[in-house]
PDB file of N, CA and C in Angstrom:
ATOM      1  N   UNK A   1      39.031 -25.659-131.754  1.00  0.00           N
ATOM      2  CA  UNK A   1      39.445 -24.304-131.448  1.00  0.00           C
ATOM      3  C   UNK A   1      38.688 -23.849-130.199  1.00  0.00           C
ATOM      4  N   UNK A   2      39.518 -23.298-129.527  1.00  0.00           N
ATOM      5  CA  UNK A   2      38.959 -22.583-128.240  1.00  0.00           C
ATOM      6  C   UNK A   2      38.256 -21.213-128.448  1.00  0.00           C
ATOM      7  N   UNK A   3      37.338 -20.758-127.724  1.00  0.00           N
ATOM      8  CA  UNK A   3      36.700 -19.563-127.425  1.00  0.00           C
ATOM      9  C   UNK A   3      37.780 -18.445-128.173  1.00  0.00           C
ATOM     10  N   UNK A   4      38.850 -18.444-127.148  1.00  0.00           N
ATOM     11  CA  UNK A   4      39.962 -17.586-127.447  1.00  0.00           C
ATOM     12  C   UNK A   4      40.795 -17.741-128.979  1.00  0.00           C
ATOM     13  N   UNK A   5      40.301 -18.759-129.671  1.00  0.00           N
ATOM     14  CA  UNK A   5      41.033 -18.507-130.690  1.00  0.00           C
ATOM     15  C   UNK A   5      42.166 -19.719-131.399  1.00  0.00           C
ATOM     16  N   UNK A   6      42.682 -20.175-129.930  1.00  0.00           N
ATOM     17  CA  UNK A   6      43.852 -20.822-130.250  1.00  0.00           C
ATOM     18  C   UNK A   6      43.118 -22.644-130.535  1.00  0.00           C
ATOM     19  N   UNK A   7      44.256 -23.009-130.760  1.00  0.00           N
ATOM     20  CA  UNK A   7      43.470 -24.685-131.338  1.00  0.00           C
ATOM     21  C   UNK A   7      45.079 -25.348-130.504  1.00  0.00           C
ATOM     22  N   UNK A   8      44.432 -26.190-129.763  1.00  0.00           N
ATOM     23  CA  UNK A   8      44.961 -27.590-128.805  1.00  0.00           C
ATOM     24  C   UNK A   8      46.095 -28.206-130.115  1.00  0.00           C
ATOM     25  N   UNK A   9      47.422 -28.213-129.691  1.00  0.00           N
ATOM     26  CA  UNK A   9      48.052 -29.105-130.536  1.00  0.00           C
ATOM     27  C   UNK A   9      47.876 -30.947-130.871  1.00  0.00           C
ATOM     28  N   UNK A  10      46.836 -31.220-129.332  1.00  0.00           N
ATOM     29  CA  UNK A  10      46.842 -32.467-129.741  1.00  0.00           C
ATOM     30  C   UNK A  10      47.762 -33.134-129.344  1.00  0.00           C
ATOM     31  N   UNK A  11      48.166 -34.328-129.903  1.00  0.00           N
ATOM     32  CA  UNK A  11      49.045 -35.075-129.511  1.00  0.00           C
ATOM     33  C   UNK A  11      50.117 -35.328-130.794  1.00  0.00           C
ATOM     34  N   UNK A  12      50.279 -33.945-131.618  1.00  0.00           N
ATOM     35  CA  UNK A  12      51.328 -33.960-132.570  1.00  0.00           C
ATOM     36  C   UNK A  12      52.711 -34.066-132.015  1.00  0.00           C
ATOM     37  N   UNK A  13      53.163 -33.437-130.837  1.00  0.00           N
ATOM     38  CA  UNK A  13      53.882 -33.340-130.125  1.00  0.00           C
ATOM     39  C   UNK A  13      54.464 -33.264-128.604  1.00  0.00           C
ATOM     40  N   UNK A  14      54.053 -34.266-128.017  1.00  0.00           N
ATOM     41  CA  UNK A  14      53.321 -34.239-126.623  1.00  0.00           C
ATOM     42  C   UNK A  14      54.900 -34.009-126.172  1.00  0.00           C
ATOM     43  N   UNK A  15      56.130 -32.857-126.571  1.00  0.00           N
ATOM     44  CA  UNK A  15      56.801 -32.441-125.430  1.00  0.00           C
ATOM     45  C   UNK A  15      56.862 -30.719-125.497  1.00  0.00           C
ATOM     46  N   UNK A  16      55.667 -30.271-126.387  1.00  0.00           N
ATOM     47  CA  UNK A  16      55.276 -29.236-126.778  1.00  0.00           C
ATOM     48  C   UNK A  16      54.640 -28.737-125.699  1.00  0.00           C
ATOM     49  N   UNK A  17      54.044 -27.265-125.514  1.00  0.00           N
ATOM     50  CA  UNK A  17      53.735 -27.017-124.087  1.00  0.00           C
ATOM     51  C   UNK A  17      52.039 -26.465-125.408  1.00  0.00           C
ATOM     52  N   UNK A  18      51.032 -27.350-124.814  1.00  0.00           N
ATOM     53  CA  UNK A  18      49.929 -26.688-125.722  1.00  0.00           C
ATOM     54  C   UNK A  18      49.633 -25.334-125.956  1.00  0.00           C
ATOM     55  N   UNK A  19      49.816 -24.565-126.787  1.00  0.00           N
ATOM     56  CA  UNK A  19      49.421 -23.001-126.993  1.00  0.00           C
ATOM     57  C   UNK A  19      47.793 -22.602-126.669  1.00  0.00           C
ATOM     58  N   UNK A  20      47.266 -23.255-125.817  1.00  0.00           N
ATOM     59  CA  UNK A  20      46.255 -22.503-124.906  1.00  0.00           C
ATOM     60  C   UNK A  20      46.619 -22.580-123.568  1.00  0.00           C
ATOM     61  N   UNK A  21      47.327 -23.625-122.855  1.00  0.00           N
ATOM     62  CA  UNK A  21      48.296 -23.673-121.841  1.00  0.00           C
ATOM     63  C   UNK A  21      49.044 -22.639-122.020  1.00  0.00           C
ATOM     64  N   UNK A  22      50.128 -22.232-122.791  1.00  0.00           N
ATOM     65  CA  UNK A  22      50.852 -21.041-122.940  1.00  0.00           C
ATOM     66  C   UNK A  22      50.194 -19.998-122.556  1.00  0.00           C
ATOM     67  N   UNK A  23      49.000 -19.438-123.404  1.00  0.00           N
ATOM     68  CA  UNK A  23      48.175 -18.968-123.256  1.00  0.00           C
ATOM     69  C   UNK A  23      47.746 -17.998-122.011  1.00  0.00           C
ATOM     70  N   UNK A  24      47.639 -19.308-121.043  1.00  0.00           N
ATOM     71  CA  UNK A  24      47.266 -19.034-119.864  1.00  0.00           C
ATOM     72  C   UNK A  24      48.688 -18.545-118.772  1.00  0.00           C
ATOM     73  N   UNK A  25      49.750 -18.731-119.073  1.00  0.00           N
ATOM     74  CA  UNK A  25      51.042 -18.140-118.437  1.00  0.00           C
ATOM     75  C   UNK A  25      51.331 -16.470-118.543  1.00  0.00           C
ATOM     76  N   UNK A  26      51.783 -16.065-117.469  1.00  0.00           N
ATOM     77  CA  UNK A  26      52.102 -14.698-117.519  1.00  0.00           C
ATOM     78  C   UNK A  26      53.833 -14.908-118.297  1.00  0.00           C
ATOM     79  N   UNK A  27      53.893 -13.610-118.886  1.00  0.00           N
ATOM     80  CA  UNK A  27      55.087 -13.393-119.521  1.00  0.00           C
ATOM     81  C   UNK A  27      55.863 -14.095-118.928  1.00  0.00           C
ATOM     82  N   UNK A  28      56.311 -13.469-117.732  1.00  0.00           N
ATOM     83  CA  UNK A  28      57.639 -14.283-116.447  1.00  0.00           C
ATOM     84  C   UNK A  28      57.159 -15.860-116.818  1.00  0.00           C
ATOM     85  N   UNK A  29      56.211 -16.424-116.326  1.00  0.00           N
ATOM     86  CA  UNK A  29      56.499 -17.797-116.337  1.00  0.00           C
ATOM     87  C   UNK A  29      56.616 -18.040-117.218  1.00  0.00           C
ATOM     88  N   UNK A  30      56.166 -17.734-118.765  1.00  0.00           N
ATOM     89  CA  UNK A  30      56.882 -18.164-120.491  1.00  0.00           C
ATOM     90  C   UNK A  30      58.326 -18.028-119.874  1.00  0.00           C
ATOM     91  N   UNK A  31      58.923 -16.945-120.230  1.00  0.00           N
ATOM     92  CA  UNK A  31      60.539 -17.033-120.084  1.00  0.00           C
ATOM     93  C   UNK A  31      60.981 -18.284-119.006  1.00  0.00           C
ATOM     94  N   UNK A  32      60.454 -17.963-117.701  1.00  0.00           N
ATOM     95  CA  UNK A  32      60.982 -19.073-116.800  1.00  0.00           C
ATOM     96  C   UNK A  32      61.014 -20.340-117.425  1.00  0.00           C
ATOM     97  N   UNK A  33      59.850 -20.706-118.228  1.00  0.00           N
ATOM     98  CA  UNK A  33      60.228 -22.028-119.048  1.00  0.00           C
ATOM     99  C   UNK A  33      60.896 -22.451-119.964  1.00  0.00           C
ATOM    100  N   UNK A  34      60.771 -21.352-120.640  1.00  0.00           N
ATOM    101  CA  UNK A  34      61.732 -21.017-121.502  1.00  0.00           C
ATOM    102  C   UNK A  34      63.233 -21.126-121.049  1.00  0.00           C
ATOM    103  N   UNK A  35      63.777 -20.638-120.092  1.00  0.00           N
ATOM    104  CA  UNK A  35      64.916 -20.600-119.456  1.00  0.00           C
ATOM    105  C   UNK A  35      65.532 -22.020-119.228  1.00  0.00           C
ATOM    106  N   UNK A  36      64.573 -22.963-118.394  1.00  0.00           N
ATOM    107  CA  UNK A  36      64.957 -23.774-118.498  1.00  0.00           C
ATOM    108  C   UNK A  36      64.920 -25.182-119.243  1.00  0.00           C
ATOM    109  N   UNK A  37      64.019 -25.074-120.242  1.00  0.00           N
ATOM    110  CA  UNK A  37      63.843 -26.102-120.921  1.00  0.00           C
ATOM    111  C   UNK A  37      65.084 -26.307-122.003  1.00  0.00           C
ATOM    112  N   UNK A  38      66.231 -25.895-121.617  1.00  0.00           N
ATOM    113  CA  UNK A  38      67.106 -26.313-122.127  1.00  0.00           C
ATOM    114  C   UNK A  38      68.003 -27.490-121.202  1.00  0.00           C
ATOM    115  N   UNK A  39      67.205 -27.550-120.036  1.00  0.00           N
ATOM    116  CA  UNK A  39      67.546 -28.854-119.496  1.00  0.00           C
ATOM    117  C   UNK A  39      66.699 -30.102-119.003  1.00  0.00           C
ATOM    118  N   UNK A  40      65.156 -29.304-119.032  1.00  0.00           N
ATOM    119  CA  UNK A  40      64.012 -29.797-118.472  1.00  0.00           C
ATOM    120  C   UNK A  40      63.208 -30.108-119.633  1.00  0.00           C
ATOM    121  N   UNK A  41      62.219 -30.774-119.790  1.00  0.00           N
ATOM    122  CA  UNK A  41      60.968 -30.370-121.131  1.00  0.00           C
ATOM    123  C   UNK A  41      60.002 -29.667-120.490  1.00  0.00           C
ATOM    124  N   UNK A  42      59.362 -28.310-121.182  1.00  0.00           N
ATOM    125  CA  UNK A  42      58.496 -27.477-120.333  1.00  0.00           C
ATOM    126  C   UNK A  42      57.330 -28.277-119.924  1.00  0.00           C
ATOM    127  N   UNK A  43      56.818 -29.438-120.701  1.00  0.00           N
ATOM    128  CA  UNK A  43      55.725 -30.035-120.473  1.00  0.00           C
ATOM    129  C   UNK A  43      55.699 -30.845-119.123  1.00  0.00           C
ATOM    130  N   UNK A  44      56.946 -31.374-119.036  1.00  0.00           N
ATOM    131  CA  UNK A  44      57.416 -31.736-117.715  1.00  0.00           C
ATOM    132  C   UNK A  44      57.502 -31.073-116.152  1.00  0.00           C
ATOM    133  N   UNK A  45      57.876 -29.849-116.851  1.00  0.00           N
ATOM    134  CA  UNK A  45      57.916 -29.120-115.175  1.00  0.00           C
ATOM    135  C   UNK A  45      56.072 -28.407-115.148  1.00  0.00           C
ATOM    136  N   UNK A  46      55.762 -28.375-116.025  1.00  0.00           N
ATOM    137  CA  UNK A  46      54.038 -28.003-115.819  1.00  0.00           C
ATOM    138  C   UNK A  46      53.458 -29.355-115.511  1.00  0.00           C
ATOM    139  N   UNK A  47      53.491 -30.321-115.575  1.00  0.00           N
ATOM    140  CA  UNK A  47      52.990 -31.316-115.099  1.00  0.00           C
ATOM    141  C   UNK A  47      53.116 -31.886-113.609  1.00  0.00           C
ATOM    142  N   UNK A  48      54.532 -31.654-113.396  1.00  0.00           N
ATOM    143  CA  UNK A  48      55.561 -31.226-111.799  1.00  0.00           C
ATOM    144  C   UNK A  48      54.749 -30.118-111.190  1.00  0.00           C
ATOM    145  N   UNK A  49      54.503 -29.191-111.352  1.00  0.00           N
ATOM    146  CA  UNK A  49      54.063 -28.348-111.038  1.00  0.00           C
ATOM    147  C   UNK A  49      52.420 -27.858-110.576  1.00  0.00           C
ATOM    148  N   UNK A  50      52.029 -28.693-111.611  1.00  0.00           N
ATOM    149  CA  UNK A  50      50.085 -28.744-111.391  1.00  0.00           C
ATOM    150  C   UNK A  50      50.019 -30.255-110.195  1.00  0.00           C
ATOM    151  N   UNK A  51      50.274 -30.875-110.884  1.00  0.00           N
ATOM    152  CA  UNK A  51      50.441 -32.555-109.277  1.00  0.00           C
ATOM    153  C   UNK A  51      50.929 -31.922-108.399  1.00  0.00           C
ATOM    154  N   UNK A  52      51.955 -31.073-107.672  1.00  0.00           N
ATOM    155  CA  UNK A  52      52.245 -30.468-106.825  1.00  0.00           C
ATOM    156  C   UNK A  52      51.391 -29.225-105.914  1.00  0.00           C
ATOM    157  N   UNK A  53      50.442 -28.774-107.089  1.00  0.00           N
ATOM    158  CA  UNK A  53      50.070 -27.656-106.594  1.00  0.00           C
ATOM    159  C   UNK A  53      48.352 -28.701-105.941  1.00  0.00           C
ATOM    160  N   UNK A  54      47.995 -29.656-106.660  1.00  0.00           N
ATOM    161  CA  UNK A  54      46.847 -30.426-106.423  1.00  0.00           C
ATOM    162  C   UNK A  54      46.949 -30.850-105.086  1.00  0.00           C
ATOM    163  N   UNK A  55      47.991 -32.007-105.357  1.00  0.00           N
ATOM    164  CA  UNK A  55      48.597 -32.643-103.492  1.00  0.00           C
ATOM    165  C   UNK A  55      48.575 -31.303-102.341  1.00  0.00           C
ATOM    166  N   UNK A  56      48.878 -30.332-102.634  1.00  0.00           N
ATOM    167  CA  UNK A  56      48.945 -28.814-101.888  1.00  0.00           C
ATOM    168  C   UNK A  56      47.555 -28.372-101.241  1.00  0.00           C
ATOM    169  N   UNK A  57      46.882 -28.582-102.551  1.00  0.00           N
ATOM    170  CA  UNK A  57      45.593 -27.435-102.434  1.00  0.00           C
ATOM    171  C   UNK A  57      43.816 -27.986-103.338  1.00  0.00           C
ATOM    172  N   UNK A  58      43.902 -29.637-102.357  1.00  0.00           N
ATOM    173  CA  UNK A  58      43.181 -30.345-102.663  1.00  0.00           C
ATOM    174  C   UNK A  58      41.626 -29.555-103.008  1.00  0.00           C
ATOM    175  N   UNK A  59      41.338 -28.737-101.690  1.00  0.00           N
ATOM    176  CA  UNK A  59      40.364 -28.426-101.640  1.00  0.00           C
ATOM    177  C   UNK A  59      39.738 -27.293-102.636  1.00  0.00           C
ATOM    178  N   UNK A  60      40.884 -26.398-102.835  1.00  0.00           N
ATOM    179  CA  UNK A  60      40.912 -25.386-104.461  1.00  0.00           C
ATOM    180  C   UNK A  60      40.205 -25.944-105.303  1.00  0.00           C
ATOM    181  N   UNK A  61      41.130 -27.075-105.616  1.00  0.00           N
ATOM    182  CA  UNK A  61      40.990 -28.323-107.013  1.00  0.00           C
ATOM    183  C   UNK A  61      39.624 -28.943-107.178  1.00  0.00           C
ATOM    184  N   UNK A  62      39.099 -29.358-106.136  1.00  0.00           N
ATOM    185  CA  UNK A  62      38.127 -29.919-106.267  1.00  0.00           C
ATOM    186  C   UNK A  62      36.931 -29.194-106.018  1.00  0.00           C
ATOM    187  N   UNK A  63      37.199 -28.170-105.722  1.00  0.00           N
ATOM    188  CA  UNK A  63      36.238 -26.704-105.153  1.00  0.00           C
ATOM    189  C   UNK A  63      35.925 -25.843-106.537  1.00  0.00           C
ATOM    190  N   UNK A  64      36.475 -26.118-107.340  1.00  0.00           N
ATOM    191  CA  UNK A  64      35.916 -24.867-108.193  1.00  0.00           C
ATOM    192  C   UNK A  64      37.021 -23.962-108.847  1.00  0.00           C
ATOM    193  N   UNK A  65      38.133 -24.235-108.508  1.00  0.00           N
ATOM    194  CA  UNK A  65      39.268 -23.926-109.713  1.00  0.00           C
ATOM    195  C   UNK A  65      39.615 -24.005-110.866  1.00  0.00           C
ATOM    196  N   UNK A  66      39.340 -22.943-111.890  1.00  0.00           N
ATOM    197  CA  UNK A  66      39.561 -23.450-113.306  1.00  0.00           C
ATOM    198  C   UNK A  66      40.650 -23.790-113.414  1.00  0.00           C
ATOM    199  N   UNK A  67      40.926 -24.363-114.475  1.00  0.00           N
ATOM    200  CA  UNK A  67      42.034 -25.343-114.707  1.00  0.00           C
ATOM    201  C   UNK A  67      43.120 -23.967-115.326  1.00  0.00           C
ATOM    202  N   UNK A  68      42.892 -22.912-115.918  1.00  0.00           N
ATOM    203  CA  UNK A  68      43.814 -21.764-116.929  1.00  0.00           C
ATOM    204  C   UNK A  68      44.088 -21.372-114.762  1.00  0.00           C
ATOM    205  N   UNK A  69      43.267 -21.054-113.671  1.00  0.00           N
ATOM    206  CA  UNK A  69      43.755 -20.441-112.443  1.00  0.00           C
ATOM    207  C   UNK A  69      44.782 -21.456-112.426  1.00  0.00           C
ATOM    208  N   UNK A  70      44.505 -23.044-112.095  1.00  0.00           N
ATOM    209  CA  UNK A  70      45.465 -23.549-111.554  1.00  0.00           C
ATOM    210  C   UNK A  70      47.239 -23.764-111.621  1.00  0.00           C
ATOM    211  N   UNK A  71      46.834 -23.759-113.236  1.00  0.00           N
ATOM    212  CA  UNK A  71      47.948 -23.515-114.196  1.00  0.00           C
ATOM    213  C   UNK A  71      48.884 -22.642-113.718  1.00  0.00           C
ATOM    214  N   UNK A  72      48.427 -21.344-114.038  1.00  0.00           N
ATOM    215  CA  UNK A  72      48.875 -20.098-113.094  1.00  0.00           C
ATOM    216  C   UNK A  72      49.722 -20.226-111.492  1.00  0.00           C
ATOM    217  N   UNK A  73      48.486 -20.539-110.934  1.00  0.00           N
ATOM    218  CA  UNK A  73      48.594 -20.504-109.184  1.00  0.00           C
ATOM    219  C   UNK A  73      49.846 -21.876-109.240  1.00  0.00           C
ATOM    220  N   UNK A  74      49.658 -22.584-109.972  1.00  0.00           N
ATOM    221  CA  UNK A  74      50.932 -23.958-109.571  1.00  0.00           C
ATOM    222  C   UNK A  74      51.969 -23.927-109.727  1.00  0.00           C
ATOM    223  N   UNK A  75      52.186 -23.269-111.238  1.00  0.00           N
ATOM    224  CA  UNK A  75      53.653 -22.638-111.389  1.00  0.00           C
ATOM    225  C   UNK A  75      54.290 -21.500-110.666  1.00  0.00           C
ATOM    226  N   UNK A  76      53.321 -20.577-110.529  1.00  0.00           N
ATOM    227  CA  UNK A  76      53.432 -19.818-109.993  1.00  0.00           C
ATOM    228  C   UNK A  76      54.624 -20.049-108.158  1.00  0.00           C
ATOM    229  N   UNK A  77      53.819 -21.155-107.543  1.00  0.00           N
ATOM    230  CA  UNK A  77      54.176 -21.558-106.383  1.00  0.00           C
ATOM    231  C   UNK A  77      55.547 -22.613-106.874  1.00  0.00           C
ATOM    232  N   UNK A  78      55.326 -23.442-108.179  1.00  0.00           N
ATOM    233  CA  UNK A  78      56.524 -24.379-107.868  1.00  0.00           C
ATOM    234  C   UNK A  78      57.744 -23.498-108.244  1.00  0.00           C
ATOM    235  N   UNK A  79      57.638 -22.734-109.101  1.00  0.00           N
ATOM    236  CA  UNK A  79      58.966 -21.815-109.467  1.00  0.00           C
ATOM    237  C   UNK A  79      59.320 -21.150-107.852  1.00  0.00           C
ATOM    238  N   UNK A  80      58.332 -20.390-107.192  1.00  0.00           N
ATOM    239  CA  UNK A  80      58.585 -20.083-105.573  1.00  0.00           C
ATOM    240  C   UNK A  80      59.375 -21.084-104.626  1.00  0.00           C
ATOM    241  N   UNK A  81      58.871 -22.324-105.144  1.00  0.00           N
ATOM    242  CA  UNK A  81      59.486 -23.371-103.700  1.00  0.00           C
ATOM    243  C   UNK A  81      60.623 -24.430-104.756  1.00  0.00           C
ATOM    244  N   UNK A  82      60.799 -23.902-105.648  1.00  0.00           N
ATOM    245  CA  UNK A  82      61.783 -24.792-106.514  1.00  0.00           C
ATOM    246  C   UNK A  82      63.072 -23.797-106.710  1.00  0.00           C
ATOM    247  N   UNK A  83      63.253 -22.650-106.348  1.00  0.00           N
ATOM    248  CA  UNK A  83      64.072 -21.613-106.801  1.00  0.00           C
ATOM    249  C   UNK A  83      65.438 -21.725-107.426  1.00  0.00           C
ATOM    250  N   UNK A  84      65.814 -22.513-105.587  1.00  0.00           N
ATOM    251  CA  UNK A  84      67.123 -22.607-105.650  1.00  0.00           C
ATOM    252  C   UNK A  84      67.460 -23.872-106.503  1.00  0.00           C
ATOM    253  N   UNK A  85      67.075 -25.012-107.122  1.00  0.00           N
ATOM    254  CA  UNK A  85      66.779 -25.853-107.780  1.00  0.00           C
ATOM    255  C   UNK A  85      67.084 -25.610-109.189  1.00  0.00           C
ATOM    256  N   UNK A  86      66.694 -24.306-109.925  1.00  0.00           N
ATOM    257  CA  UNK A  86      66.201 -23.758-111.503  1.00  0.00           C
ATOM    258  C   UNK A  86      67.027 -22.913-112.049  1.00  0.00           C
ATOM    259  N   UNK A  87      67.729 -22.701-113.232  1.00  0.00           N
ATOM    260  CA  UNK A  87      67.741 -21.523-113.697  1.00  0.00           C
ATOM    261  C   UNK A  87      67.571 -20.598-113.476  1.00  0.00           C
ATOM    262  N   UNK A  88      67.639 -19.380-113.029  1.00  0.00           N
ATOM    263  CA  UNK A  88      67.442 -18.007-112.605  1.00  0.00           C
ATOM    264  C   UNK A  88      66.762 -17.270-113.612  1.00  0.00           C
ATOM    265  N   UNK A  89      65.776 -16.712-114.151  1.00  0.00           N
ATOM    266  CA  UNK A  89      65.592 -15.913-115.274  1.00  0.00           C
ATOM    267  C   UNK A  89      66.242 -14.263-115.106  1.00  0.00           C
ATOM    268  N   UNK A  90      66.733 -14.017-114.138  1.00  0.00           N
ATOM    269  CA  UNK A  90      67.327 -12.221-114.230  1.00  0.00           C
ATOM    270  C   UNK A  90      68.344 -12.802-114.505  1.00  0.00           C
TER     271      UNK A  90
END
């Protein structure tokens, strides 16, 4: 169990998006995944999304970025540069 409460699913279901990962998402990006993981697996485009944001922003990563910021800051940017690509959530 984490600080916060929640407990790591582990590897009960590795296409599950871990609920301290969740956690760390703003509302919008839940739904955005939500939206599309009816064609994607959410675990998939967060994984797309953090390797993307790393290759990007080496020096962040290795500088001192918590991993709950990066989370954030990666999706954040791949939903930005993936747009026209995704599901729309409005």
């Amino acid at each position: 169990m984490t600080e916060d409460g929640l407990t790591s699913n582990g590897s009960e279901d590795p296409n599950q998006v871990d609920p301290w990962i969740r956690a760390q998402l703003s509302a919008q990006q839940v739904r955005w995944l939500q939206k599309q993981s009816g064609v994607v697996k959410q675990v998939e485009l967060l994984k797309n999304a953090l390797a993307e944001w790393v290759v990007r922003h080496p020096i962040e990563w290795f500088t001192g970025t918590g991993v709950s910021d990066a989370i954030r800051l990666a999706l954040t940017e791949f939903i930005a540069r993936h747009k026209d690509e995704f599901l729309s959530v409005d």
